[in-house]
PDB file of N, CA and C in Angstrom:
ATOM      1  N   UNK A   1      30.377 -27.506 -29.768  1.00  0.00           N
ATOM      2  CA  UNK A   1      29.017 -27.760 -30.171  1.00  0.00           C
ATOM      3  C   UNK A   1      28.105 -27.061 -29.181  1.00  0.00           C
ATOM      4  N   UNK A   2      27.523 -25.935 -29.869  1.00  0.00           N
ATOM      5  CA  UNK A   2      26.297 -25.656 -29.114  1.00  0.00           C
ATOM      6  C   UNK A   2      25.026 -25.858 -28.963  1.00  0.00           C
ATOM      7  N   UNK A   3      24.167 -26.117 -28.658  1.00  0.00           N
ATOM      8  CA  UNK A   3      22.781 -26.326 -28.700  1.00  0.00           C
ATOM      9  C   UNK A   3      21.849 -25.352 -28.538  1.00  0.00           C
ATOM     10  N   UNK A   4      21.141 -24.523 -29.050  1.00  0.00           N
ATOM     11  CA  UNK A   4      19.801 -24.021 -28.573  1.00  0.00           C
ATOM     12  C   UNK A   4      18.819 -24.160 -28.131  1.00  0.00           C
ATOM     13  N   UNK A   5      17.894 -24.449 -27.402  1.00  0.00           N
ATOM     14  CA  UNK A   5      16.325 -24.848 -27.388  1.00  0.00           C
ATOM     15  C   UNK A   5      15.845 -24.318 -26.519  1.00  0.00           C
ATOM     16  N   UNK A   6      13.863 -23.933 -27.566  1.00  0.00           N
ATOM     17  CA  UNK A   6      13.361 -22.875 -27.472  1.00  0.00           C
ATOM     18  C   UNK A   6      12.030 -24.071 -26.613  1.00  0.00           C
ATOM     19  N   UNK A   7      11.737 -23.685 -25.172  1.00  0.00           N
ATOM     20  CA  UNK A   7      10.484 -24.624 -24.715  1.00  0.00           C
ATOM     21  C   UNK A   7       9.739 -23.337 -24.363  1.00  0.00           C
ATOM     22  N   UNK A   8       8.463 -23.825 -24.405  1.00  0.00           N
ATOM     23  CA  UNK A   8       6.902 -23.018 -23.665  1.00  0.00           C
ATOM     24  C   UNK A   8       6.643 -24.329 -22.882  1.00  0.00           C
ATOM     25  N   UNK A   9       6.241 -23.656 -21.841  1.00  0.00           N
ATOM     26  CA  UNK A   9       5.793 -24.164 -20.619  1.00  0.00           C
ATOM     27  C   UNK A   9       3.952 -24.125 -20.319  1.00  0.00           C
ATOM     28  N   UNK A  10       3.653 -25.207 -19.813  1.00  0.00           N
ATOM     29  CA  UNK A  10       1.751 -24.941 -19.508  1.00  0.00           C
ATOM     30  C   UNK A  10       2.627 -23.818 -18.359  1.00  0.00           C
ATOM     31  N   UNK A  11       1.369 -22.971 -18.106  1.00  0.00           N
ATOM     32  CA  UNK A  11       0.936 -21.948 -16.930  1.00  0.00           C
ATOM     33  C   UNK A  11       0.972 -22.594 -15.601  1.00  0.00           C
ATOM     34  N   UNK A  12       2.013 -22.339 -14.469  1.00  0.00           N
ATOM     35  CA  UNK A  12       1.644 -22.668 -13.382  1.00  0.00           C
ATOM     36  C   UNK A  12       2.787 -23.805 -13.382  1.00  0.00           C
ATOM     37  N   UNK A  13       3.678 -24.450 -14.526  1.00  0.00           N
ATOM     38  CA  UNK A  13       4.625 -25.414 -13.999  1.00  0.00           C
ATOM     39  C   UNK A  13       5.852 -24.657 -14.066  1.00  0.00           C
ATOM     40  N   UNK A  14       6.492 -23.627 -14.218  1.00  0.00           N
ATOM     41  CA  UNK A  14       7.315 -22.898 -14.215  1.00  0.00           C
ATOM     42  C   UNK A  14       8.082 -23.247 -13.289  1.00  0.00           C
ATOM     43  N   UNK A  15       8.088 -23.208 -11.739  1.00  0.00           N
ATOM     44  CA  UNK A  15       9.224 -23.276 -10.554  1.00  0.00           C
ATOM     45  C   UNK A  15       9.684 -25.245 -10.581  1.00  0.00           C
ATOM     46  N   UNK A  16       8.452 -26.169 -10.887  1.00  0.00           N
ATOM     47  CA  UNK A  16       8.806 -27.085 -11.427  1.00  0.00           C
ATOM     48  C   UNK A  16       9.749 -27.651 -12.130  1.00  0.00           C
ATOM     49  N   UNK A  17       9.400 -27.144 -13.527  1.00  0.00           N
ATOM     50  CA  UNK A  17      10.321 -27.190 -14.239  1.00  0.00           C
ATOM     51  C   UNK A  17      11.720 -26.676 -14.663  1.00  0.00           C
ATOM     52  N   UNK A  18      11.730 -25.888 -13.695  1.00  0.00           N
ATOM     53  CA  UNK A  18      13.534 -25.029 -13.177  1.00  0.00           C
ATOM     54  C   UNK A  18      13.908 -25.841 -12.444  1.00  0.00           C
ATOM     55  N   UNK A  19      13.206 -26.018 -11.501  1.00  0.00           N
ATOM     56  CA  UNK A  19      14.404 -27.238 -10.134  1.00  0.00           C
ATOM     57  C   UNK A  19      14.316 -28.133 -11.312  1.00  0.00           C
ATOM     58  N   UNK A  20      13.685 -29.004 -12.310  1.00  0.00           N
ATOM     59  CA  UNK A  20      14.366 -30.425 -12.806  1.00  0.00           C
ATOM     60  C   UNK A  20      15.343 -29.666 -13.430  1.00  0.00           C
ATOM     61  N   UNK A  21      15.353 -28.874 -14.601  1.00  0.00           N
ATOM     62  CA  UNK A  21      16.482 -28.247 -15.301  1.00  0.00           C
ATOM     63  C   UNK A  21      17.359 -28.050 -14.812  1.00  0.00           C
ATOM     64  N   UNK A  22      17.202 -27.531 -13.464  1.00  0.00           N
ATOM     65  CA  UNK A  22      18.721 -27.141 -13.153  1.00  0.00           C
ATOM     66  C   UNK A  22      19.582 -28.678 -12.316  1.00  0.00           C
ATOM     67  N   UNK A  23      18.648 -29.594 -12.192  1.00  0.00           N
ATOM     68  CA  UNK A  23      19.199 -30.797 -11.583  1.00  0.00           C
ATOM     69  C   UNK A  23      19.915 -31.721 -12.829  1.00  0.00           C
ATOM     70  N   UNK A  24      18.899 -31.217 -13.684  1.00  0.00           N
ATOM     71  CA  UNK A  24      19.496 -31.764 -15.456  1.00  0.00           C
ATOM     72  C   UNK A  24      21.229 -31.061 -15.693  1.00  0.00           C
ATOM     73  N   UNK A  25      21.263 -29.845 -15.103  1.00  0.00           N
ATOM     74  CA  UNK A  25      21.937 -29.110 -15.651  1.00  0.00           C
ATOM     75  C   UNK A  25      23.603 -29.547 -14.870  1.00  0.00           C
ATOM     76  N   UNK A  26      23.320 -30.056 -13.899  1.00  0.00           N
ATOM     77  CA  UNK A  26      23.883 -29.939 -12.626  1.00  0.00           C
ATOM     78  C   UNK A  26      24.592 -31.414 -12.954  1.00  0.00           C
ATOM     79  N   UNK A  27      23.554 -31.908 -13.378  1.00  0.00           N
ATOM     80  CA  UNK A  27      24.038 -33.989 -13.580  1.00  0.00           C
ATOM     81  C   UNK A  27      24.658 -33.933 -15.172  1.00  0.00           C
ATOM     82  N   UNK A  28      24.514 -32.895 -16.098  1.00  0.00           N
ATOM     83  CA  UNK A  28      25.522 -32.626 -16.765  1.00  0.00           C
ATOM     84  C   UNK A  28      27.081 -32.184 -17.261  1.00  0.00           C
ATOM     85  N   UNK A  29      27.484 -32.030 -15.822  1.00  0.00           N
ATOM     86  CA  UNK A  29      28.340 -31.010 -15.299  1.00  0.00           C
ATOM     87  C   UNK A  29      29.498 -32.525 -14.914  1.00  0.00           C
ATOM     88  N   UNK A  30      28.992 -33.419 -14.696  1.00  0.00           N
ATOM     89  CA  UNK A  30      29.943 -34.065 -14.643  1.00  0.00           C
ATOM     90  C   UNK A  30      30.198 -35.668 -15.909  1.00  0.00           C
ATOM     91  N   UNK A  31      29.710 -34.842 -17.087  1.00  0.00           N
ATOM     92  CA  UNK A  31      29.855 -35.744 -18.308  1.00  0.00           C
ATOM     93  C   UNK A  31      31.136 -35.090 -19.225  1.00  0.00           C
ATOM     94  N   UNK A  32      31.298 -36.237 -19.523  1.00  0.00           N
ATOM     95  CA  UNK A  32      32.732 -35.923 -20.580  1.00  0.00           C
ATOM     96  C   UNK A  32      32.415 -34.846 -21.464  1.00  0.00           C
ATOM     97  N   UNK A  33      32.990 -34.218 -21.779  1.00  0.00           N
ATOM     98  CA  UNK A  33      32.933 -33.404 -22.764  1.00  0.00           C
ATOM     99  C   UNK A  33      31.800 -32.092 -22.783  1.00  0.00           C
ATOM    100  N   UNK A  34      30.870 -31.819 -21.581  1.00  0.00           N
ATOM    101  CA  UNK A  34      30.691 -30.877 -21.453  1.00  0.00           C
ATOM    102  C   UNK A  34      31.404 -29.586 -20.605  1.00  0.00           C
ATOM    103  N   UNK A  35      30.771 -28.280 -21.339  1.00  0.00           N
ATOM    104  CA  UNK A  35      31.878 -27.646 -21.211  1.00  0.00           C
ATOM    105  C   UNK A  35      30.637 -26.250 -20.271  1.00  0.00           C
ATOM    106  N   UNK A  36      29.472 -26.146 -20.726  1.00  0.00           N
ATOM    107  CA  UNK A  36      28.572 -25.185 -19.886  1.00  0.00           C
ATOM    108  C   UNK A  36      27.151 -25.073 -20.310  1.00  0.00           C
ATOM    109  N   UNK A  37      26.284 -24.649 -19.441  1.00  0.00           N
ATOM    110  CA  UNK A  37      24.760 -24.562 -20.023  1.00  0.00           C
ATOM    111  C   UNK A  37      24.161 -23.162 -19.359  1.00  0.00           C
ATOM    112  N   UNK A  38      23.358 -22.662 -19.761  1.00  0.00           N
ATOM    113  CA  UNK A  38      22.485 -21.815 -19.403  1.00  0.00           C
ATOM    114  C   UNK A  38      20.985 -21.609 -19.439  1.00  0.00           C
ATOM    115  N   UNK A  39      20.013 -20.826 -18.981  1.00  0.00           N
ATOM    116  CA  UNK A  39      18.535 -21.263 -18.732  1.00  0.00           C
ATOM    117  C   UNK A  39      18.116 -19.871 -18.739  1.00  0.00           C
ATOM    118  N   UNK A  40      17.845 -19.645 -20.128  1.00  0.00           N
ATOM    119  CA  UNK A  40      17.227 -18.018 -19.809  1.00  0.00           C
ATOM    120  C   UNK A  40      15.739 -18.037 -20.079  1.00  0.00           C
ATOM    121  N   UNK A  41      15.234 -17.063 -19.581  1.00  0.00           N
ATOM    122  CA  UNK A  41      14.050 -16.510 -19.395  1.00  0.00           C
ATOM    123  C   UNK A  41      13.736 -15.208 -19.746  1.00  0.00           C
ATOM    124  N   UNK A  42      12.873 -15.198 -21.248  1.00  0.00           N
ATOM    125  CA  UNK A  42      12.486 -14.066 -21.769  1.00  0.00           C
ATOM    126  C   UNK A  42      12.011 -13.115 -20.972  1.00  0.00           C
ATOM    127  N   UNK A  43      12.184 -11.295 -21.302  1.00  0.00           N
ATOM    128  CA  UNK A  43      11.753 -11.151 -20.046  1.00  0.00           C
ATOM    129  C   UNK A  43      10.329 -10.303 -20.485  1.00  0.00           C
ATOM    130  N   UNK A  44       9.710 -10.692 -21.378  1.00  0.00           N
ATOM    131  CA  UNK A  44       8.550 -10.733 -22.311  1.00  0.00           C
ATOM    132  C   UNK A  44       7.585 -12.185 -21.996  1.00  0.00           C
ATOM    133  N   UNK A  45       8.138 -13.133 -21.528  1.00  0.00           N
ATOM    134  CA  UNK A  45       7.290 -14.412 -21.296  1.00  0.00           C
ATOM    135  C   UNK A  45       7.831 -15.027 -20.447  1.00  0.00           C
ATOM    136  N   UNK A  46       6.766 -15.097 -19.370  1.00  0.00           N
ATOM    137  CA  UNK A  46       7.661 -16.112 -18.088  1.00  0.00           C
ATOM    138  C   UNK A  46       6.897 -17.595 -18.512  1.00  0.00           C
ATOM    139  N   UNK A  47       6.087 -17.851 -19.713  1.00  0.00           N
ATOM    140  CA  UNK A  47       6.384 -19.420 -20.023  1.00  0.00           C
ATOM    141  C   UNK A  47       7.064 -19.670 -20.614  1.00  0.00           C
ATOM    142  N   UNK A  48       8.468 -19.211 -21.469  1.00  0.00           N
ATOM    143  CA  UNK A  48       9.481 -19.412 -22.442  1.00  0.00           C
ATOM    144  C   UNK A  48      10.531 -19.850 -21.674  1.00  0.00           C
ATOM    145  N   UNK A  49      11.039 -20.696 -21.712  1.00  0.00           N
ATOM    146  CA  UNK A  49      12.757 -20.650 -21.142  1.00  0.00           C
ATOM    147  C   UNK A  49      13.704 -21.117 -22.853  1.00  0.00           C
ATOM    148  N   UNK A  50      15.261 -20.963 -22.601  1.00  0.00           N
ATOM    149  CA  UNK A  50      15.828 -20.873 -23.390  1.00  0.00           C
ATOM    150  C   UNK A  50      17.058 -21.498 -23.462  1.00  0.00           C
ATOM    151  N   UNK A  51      17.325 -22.806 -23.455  1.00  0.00           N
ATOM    152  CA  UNK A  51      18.339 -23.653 -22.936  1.00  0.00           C
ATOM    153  C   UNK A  51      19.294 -23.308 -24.435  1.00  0.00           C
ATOM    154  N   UNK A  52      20.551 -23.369 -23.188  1.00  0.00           N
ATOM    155  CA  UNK A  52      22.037 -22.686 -24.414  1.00  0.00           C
ATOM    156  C   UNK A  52      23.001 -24.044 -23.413  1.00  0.00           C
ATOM    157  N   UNK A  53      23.237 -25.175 -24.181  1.00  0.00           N
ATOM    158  CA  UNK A  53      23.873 -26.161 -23.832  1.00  0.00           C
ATOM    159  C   UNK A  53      25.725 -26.095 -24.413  1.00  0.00           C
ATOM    160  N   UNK A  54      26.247 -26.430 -23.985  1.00  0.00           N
ATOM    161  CA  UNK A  54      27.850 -25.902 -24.797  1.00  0.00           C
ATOM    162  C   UNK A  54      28.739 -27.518 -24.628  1.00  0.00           C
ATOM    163  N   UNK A  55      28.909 -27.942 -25.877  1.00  0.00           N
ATOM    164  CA  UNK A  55      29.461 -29.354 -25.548  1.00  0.00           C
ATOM    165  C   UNK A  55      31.096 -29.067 -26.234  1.00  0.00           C
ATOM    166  N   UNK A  56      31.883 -29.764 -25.852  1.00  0.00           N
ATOM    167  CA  UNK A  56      32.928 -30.162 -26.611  1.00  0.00           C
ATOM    168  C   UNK A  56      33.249 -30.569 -28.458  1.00  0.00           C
ATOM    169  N   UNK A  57      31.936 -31.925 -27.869  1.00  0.00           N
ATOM    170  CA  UNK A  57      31.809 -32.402 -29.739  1.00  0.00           C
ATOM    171  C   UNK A  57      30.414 -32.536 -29.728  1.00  0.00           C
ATOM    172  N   UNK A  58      30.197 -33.029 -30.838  1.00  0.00           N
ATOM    173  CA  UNK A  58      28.422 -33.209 -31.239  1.00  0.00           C
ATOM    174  C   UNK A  58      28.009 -34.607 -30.506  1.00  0.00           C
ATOM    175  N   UNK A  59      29.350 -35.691 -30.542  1.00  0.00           N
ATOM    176  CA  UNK A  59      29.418 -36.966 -30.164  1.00  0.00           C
ATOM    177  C   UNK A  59      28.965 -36.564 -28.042  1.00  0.00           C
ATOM    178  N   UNK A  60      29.804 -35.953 -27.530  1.00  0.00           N
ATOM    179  CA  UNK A  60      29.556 -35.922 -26.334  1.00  0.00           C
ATOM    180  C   UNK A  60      27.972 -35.556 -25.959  1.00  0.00           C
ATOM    181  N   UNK A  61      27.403 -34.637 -27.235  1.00  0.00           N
ATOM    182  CA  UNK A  61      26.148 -33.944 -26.843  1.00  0.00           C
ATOM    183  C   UNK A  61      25.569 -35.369 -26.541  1.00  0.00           C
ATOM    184  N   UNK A  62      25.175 -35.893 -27.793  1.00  0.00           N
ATOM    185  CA  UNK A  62      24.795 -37.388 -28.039  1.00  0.00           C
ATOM    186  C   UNK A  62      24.935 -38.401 -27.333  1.00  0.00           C
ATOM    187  N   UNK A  63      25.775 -38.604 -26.899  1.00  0.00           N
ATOM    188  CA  UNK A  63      26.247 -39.484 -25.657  1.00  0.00           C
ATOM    189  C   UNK A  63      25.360 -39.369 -24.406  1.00  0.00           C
ATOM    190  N   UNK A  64      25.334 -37.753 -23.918  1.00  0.00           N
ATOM    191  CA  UNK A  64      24.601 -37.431 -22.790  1.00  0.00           C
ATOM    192  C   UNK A  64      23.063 -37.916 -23.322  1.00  0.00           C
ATOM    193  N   UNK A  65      22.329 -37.942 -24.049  1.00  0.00           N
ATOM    194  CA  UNK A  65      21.237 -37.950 -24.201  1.00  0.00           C
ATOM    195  C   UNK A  65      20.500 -39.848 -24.425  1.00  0.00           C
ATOM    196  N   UNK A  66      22.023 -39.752 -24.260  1.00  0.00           N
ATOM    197  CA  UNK A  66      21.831 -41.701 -23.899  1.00  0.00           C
ATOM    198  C   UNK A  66      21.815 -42.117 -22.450  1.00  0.00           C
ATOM    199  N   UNK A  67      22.372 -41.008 -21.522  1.00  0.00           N
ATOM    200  CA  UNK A  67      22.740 -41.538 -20.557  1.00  0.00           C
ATOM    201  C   UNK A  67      21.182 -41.530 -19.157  1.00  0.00           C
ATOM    202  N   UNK A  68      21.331 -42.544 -18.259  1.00  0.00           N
ATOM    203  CA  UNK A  68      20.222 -42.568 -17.472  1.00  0.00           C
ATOM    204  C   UNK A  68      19.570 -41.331 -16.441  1.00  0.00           C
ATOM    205  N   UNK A  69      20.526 -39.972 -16.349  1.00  0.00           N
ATOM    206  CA  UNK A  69      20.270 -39.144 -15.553  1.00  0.00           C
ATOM    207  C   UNK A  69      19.513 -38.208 -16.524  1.00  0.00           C
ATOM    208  N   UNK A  70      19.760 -37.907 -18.048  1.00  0.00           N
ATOM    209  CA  UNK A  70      19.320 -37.503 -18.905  1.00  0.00           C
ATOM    210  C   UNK A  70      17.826 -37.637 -19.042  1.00  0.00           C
ATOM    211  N   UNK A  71      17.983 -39.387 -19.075  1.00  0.00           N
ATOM    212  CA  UNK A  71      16.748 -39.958 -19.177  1.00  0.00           C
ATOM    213  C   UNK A  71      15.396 -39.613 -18.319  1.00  0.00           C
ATOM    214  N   UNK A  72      16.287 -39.957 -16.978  1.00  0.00           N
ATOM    215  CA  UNK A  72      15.134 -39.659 -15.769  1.00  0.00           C
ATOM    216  C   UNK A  72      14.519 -38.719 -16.168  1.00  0.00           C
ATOM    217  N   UNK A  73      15.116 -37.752 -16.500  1.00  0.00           N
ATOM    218  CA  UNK A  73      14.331 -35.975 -16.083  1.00  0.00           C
ATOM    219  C   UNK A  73      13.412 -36.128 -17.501  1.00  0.00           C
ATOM    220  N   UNK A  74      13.461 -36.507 -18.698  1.00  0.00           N
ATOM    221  CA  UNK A  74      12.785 -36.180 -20.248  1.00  0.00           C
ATOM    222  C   UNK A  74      11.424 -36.312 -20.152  1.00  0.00           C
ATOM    223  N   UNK A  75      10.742 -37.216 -19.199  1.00  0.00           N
ATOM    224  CA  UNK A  75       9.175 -37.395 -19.506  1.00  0.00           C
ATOM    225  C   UNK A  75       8.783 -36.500 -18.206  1.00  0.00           C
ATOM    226  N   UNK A  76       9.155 -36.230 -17.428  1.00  0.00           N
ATOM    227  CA  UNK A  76       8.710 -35.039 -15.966  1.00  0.00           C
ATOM    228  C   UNK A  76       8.824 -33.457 -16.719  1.00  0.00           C
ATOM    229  N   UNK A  77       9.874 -33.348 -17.670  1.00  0.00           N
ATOM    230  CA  UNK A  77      10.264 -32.354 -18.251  1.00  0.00           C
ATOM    231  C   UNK A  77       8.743 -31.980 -19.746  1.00  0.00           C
ATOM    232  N   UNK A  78       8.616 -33.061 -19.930  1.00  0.00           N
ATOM    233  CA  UNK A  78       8.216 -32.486 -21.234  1.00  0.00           C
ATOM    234  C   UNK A  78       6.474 -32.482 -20.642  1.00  0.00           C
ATOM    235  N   UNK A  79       6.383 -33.498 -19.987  1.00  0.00           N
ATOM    236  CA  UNK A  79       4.645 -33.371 -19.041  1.00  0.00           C
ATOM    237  C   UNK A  79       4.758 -31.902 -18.665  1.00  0.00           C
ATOM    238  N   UNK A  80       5.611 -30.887 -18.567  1.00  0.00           N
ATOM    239  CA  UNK A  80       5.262 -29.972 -17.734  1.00  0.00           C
ATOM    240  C   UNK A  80       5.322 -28.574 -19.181  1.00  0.00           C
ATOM    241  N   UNK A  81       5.798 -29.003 -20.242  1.00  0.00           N
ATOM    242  CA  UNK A  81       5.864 -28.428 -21.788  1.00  0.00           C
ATOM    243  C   UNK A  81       4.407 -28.059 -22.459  1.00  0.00           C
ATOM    244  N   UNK A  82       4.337 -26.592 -22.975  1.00  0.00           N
ATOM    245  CA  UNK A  82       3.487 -26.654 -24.131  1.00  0.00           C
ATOM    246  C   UNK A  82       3.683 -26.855 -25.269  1.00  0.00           C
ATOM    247  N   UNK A  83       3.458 -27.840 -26.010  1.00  0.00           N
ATOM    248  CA  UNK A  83       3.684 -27.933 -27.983  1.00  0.00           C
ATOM    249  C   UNK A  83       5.252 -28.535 -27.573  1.00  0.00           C
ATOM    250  N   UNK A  84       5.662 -28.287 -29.053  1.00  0.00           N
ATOM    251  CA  UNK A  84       7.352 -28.579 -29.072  1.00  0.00           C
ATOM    252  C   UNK A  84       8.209 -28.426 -29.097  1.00  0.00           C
ATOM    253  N   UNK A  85       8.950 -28.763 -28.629  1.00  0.00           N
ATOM    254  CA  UNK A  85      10.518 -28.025 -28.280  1.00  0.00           C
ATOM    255  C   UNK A  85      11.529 -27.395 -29.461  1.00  0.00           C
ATOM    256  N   UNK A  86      11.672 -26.430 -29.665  1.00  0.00           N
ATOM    257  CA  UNK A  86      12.665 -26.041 -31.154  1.00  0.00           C
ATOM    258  C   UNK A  86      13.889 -26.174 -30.387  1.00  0.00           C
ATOM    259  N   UNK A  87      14.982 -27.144 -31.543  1.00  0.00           N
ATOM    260  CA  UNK A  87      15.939 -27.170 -31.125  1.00  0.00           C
ATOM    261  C   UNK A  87      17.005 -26.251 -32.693  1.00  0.00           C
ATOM    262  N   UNK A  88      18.212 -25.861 -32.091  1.00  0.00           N
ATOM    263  CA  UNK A  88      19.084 -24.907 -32.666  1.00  0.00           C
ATOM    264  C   UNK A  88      20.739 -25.448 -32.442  1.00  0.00           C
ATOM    265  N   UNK A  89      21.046 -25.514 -33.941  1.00  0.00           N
ATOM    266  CA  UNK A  89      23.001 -25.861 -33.405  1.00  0.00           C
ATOM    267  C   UNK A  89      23.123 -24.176 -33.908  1.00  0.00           C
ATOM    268  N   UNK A  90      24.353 -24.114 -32.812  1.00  0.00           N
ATOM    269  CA  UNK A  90      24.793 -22.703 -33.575  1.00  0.00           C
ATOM    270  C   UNK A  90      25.704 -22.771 -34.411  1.00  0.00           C
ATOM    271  N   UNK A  91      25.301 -21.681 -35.645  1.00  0.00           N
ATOM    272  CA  UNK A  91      26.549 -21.694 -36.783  1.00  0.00           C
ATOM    273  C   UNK A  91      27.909 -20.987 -36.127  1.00  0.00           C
ATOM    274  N   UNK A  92      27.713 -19.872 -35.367  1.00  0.00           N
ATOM    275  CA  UNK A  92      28.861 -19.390 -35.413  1.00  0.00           C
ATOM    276  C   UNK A  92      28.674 -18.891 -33.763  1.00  0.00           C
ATOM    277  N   UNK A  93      29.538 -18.793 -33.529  1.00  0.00           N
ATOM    278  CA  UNK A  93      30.246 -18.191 -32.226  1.00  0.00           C
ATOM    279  C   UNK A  93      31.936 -17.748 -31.724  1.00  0.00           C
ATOM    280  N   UNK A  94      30.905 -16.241 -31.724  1.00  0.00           N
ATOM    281  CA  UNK A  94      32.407 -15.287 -31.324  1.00  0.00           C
ATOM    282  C   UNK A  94      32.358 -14.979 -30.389  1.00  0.00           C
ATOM    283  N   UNK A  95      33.773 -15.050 -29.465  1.00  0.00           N
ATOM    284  CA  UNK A  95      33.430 -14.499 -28.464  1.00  0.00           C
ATOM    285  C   UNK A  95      34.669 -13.647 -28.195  1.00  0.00           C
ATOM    286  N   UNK A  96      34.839 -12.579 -26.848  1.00  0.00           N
ATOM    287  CA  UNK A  96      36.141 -12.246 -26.904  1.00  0.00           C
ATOM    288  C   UNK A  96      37.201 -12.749 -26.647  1.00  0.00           C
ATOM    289  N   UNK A  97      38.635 -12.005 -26.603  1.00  0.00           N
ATOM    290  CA  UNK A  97      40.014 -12.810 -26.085  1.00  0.00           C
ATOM    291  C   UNK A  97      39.645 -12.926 -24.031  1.00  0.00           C
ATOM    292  N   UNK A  98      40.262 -13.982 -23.637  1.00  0.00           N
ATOM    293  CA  UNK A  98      40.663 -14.330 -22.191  1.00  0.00           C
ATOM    294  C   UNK A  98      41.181 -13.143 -21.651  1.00  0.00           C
ATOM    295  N   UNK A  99      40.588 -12.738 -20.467  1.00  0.00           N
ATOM    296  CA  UNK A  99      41.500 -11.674 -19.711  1.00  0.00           C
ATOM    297  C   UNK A  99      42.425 -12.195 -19.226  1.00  0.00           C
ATOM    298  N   UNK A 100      43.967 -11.314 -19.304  1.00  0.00           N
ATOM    299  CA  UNK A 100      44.741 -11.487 -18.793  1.00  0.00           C
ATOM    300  C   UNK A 100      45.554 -10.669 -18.086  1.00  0.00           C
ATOM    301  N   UNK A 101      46.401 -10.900 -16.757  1.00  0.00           N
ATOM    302  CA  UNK A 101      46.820  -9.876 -15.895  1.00  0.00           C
ATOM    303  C   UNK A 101      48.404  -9.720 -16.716  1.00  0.00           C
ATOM    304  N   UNK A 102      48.925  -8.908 -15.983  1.00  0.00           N
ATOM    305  CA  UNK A 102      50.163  -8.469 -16.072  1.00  0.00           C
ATOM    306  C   UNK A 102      51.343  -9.850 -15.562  1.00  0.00           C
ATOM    307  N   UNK A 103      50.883 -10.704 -14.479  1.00  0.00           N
ATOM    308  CA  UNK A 103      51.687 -11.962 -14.601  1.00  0.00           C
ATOM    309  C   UNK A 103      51.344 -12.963 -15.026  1.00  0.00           C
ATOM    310  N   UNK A 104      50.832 -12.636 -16.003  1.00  0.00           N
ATOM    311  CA  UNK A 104      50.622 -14.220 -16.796  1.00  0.00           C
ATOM    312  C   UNK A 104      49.663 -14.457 -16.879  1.00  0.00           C
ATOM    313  N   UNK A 105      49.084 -14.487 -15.234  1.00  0.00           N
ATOM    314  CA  UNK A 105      47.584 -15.783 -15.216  1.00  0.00           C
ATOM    315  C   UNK A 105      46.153 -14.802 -15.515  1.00  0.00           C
ATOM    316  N   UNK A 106      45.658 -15.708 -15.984  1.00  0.00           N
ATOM    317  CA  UNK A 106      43.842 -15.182 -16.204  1.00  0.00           C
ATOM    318  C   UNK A 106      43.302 -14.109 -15.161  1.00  0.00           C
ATOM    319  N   UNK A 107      43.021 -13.176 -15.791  1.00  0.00           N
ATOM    320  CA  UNK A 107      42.392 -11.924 -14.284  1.00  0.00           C
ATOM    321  C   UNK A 107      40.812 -13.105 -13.904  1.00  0.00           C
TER     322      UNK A 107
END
């Protein structure tokens, strides 16, 4: 299960709102069933960021968004937001095969 979401930021909360994200990101890292996240930044708009969340199941996404570390960060996070957040499941994702060496294990 992947997640997309598309935030605009007011002007001027930008470095703000990266340290909570990445503390969000960080206190996600040790929930069941996640698997990775990312935080991009258009390089056309430094108020856009671009959260790419990667869960196991849809249930684990869900779960996290119950949980109290989740919680903390949602109203510091969105005070620092312009308008509303678009959120995105992805339909499809390809990616390539695992590198692998000549003995076996993962290069």
């Amino acid at each position: 299960m992947t997640i997309v979401t598309y935030v605009s930021l007011k002007p001027g909360n930008e470095p703000e709102w990266d340290a909570a994200m990445r503390k969000r990101l960080e206190a996600a890292r040790t929930q069941t069933g996640w698997i990775g996240g990312q935080i991009l930044i258009p390089l056309d708009d430094a108020n856009r960021r671009i959260l790419v969340g990667t869960w196991e199941t849809r249930a684990h996404w869900e779960a996290w968004h119950q949980d109290p570390e989740f919680s903390a960060t949602r109203e510091r996070l969105e005070g620092l937001e312009s308008g509303r957040s678009e959120w995105y499941e992805v339909l499809v994702d390809v990616r390539g095969p695992a590198a692998r060496s000549t003995s076996g294990r993962a290069a």
